[in-house]
C-alpha atoms as a PDB file:
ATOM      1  CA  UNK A   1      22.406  30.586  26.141  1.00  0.00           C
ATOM      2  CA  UNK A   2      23.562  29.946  29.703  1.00  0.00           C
ATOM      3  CA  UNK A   3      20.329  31.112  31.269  1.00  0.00           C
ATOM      4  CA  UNK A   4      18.360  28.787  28.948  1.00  0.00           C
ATOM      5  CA  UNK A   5      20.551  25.929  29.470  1.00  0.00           C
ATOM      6  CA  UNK A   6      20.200  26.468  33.146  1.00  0.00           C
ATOM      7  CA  UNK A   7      16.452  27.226  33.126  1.00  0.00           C
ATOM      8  CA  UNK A   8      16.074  23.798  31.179  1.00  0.00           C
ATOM      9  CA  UNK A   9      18.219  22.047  33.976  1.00  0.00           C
ATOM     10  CA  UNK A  10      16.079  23.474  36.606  1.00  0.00           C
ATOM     11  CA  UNK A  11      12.792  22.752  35.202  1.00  0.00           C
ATOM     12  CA  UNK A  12      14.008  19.145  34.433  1.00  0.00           C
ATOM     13  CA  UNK A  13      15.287  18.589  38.283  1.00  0.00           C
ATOM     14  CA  UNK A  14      12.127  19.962  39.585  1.00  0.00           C
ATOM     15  CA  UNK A  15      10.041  17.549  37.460  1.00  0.00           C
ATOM     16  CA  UNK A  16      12.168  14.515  38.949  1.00  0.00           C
ATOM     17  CA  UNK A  17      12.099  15.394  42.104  1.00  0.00           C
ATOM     18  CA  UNK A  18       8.554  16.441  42.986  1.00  0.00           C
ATOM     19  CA  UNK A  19       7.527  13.390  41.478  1.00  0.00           C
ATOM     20  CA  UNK A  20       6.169  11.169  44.133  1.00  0.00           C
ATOM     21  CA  UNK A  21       6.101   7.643  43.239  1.00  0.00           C
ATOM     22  CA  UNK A  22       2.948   6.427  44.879  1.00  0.00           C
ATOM     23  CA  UNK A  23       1.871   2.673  44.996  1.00  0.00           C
ATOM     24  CA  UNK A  24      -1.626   2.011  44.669  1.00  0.00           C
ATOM     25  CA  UNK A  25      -1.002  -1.586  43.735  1.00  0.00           C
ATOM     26  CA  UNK A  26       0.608  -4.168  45.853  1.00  0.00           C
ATOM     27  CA  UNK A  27       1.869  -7.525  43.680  1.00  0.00           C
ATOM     28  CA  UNK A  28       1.687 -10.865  45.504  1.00  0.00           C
ATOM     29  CA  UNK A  29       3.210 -13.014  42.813  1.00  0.00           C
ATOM     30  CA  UNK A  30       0.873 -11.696  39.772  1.00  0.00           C
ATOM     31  CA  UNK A  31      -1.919 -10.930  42.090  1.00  0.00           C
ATOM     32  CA  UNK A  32      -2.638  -7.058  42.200  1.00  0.00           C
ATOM     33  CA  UNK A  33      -3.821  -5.810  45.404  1.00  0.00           C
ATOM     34  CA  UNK A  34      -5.268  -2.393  46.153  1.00  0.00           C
ATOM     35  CA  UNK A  35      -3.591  -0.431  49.046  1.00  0.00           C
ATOM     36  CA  UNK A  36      -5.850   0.025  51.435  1.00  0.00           C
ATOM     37  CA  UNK A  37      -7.475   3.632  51.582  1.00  0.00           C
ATOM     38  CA  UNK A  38      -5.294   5.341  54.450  1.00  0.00           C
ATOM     39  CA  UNK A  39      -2.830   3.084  54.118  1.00  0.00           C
ATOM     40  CA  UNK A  40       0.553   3.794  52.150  1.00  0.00           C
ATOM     41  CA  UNK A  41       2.757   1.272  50.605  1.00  0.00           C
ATOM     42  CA  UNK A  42       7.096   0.829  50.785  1.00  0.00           C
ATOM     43  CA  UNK A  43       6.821  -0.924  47.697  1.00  0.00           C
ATOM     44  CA  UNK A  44       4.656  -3.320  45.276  1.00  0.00           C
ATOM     45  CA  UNK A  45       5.851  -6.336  47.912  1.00  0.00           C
ATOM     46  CA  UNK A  46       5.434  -3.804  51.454  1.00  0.00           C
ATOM     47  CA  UNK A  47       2.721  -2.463  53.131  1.00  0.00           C
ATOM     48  CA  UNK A  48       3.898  -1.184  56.464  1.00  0.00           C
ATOM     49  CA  UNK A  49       1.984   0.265  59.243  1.00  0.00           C
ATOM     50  CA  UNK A  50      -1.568  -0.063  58.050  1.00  0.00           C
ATOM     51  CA  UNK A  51      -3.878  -0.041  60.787  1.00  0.00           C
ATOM     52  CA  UNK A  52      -1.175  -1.335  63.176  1.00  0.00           C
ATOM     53  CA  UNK A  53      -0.385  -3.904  60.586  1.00  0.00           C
ATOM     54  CA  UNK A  54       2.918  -4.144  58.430  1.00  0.00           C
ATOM     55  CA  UNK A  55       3.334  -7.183  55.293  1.00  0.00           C
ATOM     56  CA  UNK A  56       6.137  -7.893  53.285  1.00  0.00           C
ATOM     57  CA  UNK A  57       6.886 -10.580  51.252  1.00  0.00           C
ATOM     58  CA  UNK A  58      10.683 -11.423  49.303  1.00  0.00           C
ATOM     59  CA  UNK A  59      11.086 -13.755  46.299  1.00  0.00           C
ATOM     60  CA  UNK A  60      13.489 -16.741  46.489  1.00  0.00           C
ATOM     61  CA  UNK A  61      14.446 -20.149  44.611  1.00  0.00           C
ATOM     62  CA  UNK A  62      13.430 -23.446  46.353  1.00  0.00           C
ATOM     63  CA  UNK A  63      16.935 -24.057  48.445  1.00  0.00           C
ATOM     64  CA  UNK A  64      17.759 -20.080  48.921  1.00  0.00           C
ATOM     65  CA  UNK A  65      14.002 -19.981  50.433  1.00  0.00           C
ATOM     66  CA  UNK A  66      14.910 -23.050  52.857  1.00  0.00           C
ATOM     67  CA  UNK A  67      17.586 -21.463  54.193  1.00  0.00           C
ATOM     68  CA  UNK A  68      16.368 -18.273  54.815  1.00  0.00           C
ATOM     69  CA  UNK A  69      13.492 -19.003  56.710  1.00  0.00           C
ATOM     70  CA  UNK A  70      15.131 -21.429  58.793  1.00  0.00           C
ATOM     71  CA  UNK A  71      18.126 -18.703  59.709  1.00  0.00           C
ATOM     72  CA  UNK A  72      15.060 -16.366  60.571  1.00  0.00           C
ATOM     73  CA  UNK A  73      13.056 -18.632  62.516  1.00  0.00           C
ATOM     74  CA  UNK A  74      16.045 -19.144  64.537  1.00  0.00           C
ATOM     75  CA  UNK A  75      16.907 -16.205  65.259  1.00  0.00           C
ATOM     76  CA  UNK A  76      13.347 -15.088  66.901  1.00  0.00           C
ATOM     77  CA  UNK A  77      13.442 -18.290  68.487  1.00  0.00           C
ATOM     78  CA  UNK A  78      16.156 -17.770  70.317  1.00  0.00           C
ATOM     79  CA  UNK A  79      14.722 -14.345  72.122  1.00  0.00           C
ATOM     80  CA  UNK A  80      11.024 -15.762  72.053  1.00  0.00           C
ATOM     81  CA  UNK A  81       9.691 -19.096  72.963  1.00  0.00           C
ATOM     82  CA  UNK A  82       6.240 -18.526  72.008  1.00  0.00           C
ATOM     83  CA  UNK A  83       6.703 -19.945  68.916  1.00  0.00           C
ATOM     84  CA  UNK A  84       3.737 -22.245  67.472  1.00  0.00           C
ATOM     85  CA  UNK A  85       2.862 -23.333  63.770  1.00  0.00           C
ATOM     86  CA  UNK A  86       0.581 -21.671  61.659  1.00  0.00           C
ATOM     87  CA  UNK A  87      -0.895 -22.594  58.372  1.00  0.00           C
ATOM     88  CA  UNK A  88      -1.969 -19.961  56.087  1.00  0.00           C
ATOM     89  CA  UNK A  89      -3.886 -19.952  52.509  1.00  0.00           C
ATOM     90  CA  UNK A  90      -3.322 -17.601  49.798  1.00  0.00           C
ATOM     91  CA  UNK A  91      -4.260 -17.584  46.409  1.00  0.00           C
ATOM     92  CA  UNK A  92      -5.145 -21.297  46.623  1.00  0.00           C
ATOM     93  CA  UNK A  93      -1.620 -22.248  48.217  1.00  0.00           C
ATOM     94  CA  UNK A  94      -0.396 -22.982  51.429  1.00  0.00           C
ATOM     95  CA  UNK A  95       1.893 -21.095  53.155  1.00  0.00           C
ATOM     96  CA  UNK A  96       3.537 -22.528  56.206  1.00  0.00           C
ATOM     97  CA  UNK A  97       5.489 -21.181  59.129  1.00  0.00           C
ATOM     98  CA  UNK A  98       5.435 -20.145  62.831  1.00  0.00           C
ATOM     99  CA  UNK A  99       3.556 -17.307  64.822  1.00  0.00           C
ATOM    100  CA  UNK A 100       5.656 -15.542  67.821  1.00  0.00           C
ATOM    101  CA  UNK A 101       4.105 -13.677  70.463  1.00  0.00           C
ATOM    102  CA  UNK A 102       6.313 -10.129  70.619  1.00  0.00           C
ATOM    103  CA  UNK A 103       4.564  -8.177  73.693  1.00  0.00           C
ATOM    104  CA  UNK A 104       1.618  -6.765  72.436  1.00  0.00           C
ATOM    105  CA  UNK A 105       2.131  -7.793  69.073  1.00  0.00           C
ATOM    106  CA  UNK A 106       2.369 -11.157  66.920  1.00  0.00           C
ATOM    107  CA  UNK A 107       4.722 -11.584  63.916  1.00  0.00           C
ATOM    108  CA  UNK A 108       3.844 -14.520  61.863  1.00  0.00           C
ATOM    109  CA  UNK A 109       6.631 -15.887  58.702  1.00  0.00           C
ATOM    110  CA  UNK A 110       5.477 -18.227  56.594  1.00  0.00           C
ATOM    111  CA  UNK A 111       6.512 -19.872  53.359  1.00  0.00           C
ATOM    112  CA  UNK A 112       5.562 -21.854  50.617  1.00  0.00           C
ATOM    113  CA  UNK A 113       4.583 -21.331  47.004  1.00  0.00           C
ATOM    114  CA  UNK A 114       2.138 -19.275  45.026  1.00  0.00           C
ATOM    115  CA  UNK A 115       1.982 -19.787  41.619  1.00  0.00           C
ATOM    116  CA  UNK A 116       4.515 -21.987  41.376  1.00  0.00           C
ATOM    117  CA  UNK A 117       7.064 -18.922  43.049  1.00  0.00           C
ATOM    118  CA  UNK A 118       8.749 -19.587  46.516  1.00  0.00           C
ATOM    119  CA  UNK A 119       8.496 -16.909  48.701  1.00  0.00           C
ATOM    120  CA  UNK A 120       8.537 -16.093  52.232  1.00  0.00           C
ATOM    121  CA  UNK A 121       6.013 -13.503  53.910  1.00  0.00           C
ATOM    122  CA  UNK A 122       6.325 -11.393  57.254  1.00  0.00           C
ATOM    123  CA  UNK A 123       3.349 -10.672  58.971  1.00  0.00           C
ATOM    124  CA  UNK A 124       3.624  -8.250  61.964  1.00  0.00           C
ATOM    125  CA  UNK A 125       0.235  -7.552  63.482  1.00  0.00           C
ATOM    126  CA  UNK A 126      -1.628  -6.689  66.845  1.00  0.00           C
ATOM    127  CA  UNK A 127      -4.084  -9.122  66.161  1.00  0.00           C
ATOM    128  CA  UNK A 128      -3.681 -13.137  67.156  1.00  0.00           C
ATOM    129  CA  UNK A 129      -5.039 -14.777  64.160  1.00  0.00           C
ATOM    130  CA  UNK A 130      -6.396 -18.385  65.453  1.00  0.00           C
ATOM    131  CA  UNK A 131      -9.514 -18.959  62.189  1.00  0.00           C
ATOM    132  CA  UNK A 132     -10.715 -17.287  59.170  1.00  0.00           C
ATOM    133  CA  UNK A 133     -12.661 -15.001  61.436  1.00  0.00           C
ATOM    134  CA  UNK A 134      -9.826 -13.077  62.215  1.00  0.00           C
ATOM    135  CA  UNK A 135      -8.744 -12.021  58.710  1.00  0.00           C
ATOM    136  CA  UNK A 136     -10.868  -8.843  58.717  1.00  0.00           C
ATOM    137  CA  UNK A 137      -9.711  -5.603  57.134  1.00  0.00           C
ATOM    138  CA  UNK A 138      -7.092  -6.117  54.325  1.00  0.00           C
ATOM    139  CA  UNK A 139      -5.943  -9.105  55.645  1.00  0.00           C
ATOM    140  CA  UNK A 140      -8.805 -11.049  53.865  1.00  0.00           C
ATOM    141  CA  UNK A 141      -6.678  -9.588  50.182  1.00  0.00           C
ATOM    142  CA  UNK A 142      -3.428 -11.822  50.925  1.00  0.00           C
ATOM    143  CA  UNK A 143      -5.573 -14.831  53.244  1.00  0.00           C
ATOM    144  CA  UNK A 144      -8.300 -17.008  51.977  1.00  0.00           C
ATOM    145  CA  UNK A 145      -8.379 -19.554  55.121  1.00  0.00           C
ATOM    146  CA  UNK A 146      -6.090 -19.998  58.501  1.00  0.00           C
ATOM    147  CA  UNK A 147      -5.824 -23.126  60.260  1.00  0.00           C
END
Protein backbone atom coordinates (compact mmCIF):
# COMPACT_ATOMS: atom_id res chain seq x y z
CA UNK A 1 0.00 0.00 0.00
CA UNK A 2 2.97 2.29 0.60
CA UNK A 3 4.47 1.73 -2.82
CA UNK A 4 1.10 2.57 -4.44
CA UNK A 5 0.51 5.51 -2.37
CA UNK A 6 3.93 6.69 -3.27
CA UNK A 7 3.78 5.72 -6.96
CA UNK A 8 0.44 7.83 -7.07
CA UNK A 9 2.35 10.83 -5.39
CA UNK A 10 5.04 10.61 -7.89
CA UNK A 11 3.05 10.35 -10.93
CA UNK A 12 0.85 13.29 -9.64
CA UNK A 13 4.13 15.64 -8.96
CA UNK A 14 5.50 14.78 -12.27
CA UNK A 15 2.25 15.78 -14.03
CA UNK A 16 2.42 19.31 -12.18
CA UNK A 17 5.58 19.98 -12.71
CA UNK A 18 6.38 19.18 -16.34
CA UNK A 19 3.51 21.11 -17.15
CA UNK A 20 4.62 24.19 -18.91
CA UNK A 21 2.19 26.90 -18.87
CA UNK A 22 2.65 28.49 -22.25
CA UNK A 23 0.87 31.78 -23.36
CA UNK A 24 -0.18 31.95 -26.77
CA UNK A 25 -2.59 34.75 -26.04
CA UNK A 26 -1.72 38.13 -24.79
CA UNK A 27 -5.02 40.20 -23.24
CA UNK A 28 -5.00 43.98 -23.72
CA UNK A 29 -8.16 44.77 -21.83
CA UNK A 30 -10.52 42.03 -23.67
CA UNK A 31 -8.49 42.20 -26.77
CA UNK A 32 -6.69 38.77 -27.47
CA UNK A 33 -3.46 39.04 -29.11
CA UNK A 34 -1.40 36.25 -30.63
CA UNK A 35 2.27 35.96 -29.39
CA UNK A 36 4.28 36.48 -31.98
CA UNK A 37 5.87 33.23 -33.58
CA UNK A 38 9.46 33.20 -31.84
CA UNK A 39 8.44 35.24 -29.38
CA UNK A 40 7.49 33.97 -25.73
CA UNK A 41 5.25 35.66 -23.34
CA UNK A 42 5.76 36.47 -19.08
CA UNK A 43 2.21 36.58 -18.90
CA UNK A 44 -1.31 37.43 -20.69
CA UNK A 45 -0.25 41.40 -19.93
CA UNK A 46 3.98 40.75 -20.86
CA UNK A 47 5.72 40.12 -23.78
CA UNK A 48 9.38 40.61 -23.11
CA UNK A 49 12.24 40.45 -25.41
CA UNK A 50 10.58 39.92 -28.75
CA UNK A 51 12.69 40.98 -31.44
CA UNK A 52 14.53 43.43 -29.14
CA UNK A 53 11.17 44.58 -27.99
CA UNK A 54 9.60 44.06 -24.40
CA UNK A 55 5.50 45.34 -23.54
CA UNK A 56 3.77 45.26 -20.47
CA UNK A 57 0.84 46.77 -19.45
CA UNK A 58 -0.77 46.91 -15.41
CA UNK A 59 -4.43 47.63 -14.57
CA UNK A 60 -5.34 50.54 -12.25
CA UNK A 61 -8.45 52.77 -11.05
CA UNK A 62 -8.59 56.41 -12.34
CA UNK A 63 -6.58 58.18 -9.20
CA UNK A 64 -4.21 54.94 -8.42
CA UNK A 65 -3.33 55.26 -12.36
CA UNK A 66 -2.51 59.16 -11.85
CA UNK A 67 -0.26 58.57 -9.40
CA UNK A 68 1.61 55.94 -10.67
CA UNK A 69 2.56 57.24 -13.80
CA UNK A 70 3.47 60.46 -12.52
CA UNK A 71 5.93 58.70 -9.67
CA UNK A 72 7.37 56.79 -12.81
CA UNK A 73 7.76 59.54 -15.11
CA UNK A 74 9.68 61.15 -12.46
CA UNK A 75 11.79 58.94 -11.69
CA UNK A 76 13.29 58.43 -15.45
CA UNK A 77 13.20 62.00 -15.62
CA UNK A 78 15.39 62.59 -13.21
CA UNK A 79 18.38 60.27 -14.87
CA UNK A 80 17.18 61.21 -18.53
CA UNK A 81 16.26 64.48 -20.01
CA UNK A 82 15.24 63.27 -23.27
CA UNK A 83 11.93 63.14 -22.36
CA UNK A 84 9.21 64.29 -25.09
CA UNK A 85 5.35 63.49 -25.41
CA UNK A 86 3.98 60.87 -27.33
CA UNK A 87 0.48 60.07 -28.31
CA UNK A 88 -0.44 56.61 -29.00
CA UNK A 89 -3.82 54.81 -30.36
CA UNK A 90 -5.02 51.53 -29.37
CA UNK A 91 -8.11 49.89 -29.79
CA UNK A 92 -9.76 53.21 -30.73
CA UNK A 93 -8.35 55.05 -27.49
CA UNK A 94 -5.72 57.27 -26.77
CA UNK A 95 -3.03 56.56 -24.75
CA UNK A 96 -0.81 59.36 -23.60
CA UNK A 97 2.63 59.66 -22.10
CA UNK A 98 6.34 60.43 -22.70
CA UNK A 99 9.16 58.69 -24.84
CA UNK A 100 12.88 58.66 -23.20
CA UNK A 101 15.86 58.11 -25.11
CA UNK A 102 17.93 55.21 -22.93
CA UNK A 103 21.31 54.75 -25.10
CA UNK A 104 20.48 52.70 -27.81
CA UNK A 105 17.12 52.11 -26.81
CA UNK A 106 13.71 54.12 -26.28
CA UNK A 107 11.18 53.30 -23.50
CA UNK A 108 7.90 54.89 -24.08
CA UNK A 109 4.86 54.86 -20.86
CA UNK A 110 1.78 55.88 -21.70
CA UNK A 111 -1.69 55.93 -20.21
CA UNK A 112 -5.13 56.35 -20.75
CA UNK A 113 -8.18 54.16 -21.17
CA UNK A 114 -9.27 51.24 -23.27
CA UNK A 115 -12.52 50.12 -22.92
CA UNK A 116 -13.42 52.15 -20.39
CA UNK A 117 -10.20 50.40 -18.10
CA UNK A 118 -7.26 52.71 -16.96
CA UNK A 119 -4.13 51.32 -17.52
CA UNK A 120 -0.65 52.22 -18.00
CA UNK A 121 1.69 50.51 -20.73
CA UNK A 122 5.64 50.20 -20.91
CA UNK A 123 7.10 50.12 -24.11
CA UNK A 124 10.88 49.37 -24.27
CA UNK A 125 12.09 49.18 -27.84
CA UNK A 126 15.20 49.82 -30.18
CA UNK A 127 13.15 51.47 -32.53
CA UNK A 128 12.21 55.51 -32.31
CA UNK A 129 8.64 55.49 -33.21
CA UNK A 130 7.92 59.17 -34.78
CA UNK A 131 4.39 57.94 -37.37
CA UNK A 132 2.37 54.98 -38.09
CA UNK A 133 5.17 53.85 -40.34
CA UNK A 134 7.11 52.72 -37.64
CA UNK A 135 4.67 50.26 -36.03
CA UNK A 136 5.88 47.29 -38.11
CA UNK A 137 6.15 43.78 -36.70
CA UNK A 138 3.79 43.15 -33.69
CA UNK A 139 3.71 46.49 -32.78
CA UNK A 140 0.87 47.17 -35.36
CA UNK A 141 -1.40 44.36 -32.69
CA UNK A 142 -1.36 46.92 -29.60
CA UNK A 143 -1.01 50.49 -32.10
CA UNK A 144 -3.49 51.62 -34.62
CA UNK A 145 -1.93 55.31 -35.19
CA UNK A 146 1.12 57.43 -33.44
CA UNK A 147 1.24 61.03 -33.47
Amino acid sequence: MKNIFTLVLFLASLSFYGQDKKVSFLNLVGNNIQVPRGCEAQSEFELQACDGTSIKWDYYSDDMLSAVFDATISAFAESNSSKSEVTFTSFGSQLKGYKFKMGTTFQYFLMGKIKDQPLMINLGTPKDINGNDDLDGFLSLFFDEVS
